[in-house]
C-alpha atoms as a PDB file:
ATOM      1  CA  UNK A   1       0.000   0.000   0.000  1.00  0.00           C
ATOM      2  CA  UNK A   2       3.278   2.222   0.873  1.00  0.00           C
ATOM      3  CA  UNK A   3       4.273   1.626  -2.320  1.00  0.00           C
ATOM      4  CA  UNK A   4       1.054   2.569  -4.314  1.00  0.00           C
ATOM      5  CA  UNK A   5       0.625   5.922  -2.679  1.00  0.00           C
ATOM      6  CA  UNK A   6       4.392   7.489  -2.273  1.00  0.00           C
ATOM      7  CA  UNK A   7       5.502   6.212  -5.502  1.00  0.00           C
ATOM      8  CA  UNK A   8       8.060   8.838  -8.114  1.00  0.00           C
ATOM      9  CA  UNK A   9       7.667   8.785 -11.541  1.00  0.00           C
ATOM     10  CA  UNK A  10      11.088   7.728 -13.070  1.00  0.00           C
ATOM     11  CA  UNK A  11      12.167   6.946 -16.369  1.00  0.00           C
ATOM     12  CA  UNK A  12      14.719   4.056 -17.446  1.00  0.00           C
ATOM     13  CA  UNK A  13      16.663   3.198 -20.677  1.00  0.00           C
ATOM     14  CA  UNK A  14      19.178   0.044 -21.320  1.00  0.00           C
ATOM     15  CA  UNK A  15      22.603   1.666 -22.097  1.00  0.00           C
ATOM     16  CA  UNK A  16      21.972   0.890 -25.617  1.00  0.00           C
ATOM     17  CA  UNK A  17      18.852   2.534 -26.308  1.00  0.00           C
ATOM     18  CA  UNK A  18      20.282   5.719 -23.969  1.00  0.00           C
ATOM     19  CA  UNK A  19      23.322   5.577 -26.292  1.00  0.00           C
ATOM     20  CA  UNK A  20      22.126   5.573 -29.574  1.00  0.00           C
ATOM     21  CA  UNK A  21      19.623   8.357 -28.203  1.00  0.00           C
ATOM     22  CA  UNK A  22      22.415  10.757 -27.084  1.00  0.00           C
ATOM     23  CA  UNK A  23      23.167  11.970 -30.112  1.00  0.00           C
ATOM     24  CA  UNK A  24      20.004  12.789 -31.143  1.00  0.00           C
ATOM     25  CA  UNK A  25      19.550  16.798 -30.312  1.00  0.00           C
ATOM     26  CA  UNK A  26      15.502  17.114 -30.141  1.00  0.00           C
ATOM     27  CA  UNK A  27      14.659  14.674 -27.998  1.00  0.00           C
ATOM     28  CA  UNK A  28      11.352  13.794 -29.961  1.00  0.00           C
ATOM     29  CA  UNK A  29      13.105   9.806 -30.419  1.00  0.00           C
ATOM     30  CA  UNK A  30      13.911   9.436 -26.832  1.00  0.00           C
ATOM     31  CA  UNK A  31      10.174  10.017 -26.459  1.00  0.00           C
ATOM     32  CA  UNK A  32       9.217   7.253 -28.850  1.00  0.00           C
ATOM     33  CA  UNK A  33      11.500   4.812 -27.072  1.00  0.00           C
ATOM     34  CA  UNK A  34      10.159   5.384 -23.765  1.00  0.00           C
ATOM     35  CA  UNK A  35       6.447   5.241 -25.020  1.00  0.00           C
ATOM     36  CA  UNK A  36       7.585   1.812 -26.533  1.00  0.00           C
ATOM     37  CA  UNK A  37       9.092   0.789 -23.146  1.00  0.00           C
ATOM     38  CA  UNK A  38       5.654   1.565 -21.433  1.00  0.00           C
ATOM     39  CA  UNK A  39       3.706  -0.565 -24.069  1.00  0.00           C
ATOM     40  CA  UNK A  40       5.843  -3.382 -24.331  1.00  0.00           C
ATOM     41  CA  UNK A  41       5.539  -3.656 -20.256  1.00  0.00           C
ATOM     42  CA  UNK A  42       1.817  -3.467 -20.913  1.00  0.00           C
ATOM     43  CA  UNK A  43       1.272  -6.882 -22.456  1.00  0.00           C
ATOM     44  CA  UNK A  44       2.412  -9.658 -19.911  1.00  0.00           C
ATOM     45  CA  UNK A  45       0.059  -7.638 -17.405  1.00  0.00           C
ATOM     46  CA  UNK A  46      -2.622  -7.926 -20.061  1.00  0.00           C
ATOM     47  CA  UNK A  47      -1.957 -11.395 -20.466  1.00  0.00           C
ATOM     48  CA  UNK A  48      -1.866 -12.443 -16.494  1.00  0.00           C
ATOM     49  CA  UNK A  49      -5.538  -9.979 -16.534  1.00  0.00           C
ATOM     50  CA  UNK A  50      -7.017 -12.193 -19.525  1.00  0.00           C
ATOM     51  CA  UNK A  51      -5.876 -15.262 -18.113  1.00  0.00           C
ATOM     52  CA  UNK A  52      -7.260 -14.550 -14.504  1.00  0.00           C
ATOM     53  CA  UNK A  53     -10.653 -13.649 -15.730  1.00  0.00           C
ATOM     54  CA  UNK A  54     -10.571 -17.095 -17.641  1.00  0.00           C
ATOM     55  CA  UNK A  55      -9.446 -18.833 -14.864  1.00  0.00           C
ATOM     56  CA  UNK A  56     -12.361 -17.038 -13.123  1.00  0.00           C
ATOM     57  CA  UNK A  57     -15.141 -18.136 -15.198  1.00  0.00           C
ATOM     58  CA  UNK A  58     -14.082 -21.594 -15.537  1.00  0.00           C
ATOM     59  CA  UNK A  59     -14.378 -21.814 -11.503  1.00  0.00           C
ATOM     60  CA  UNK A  60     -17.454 -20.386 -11.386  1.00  0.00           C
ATOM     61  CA  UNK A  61     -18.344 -22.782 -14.083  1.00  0.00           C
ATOM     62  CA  UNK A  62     -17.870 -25.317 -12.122  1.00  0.00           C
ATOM     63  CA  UNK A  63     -19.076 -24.132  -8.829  1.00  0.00           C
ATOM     64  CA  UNK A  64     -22.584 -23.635 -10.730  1.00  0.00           C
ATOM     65  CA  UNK A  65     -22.570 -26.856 -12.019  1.00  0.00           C
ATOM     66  CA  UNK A  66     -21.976 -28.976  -8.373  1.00  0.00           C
ATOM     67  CA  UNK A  67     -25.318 -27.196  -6.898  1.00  0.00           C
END
């Protein structure tokens, strides 16, 4: 709960990525990449979400059935 109300907003890069971004002056790719950072981190929670609701109805399912 500590966690979920004091948390900063940070921003991270592998060396490569913050590299290959250092030369560029505007700052408009560095952007990009760290929009693509967020989205790629966005599917495996998507996944474990889809998978839980399954899970979820199957029980039910079954629960249902046995009364």
């Amino acid at each position: 709960m500590f966690f979920l109300l004091f948390s900063i907003e940070g921003f991270a890069q592998c060396a490569m990525c913050r590299a290959a971004l250092e030369t560029e002056e505007t700052g408009m790719q560095a952007g990009a990449v760290n929009d693509g950072i967020v989205y790629l981190m966005a599917f495996p929670y998507l996944l474990l979400l889809v998978g839980g609701i399954v899970i979820f109805r199957i029980m039910k399912g079954k629960k249902k059935n046995k009364v």
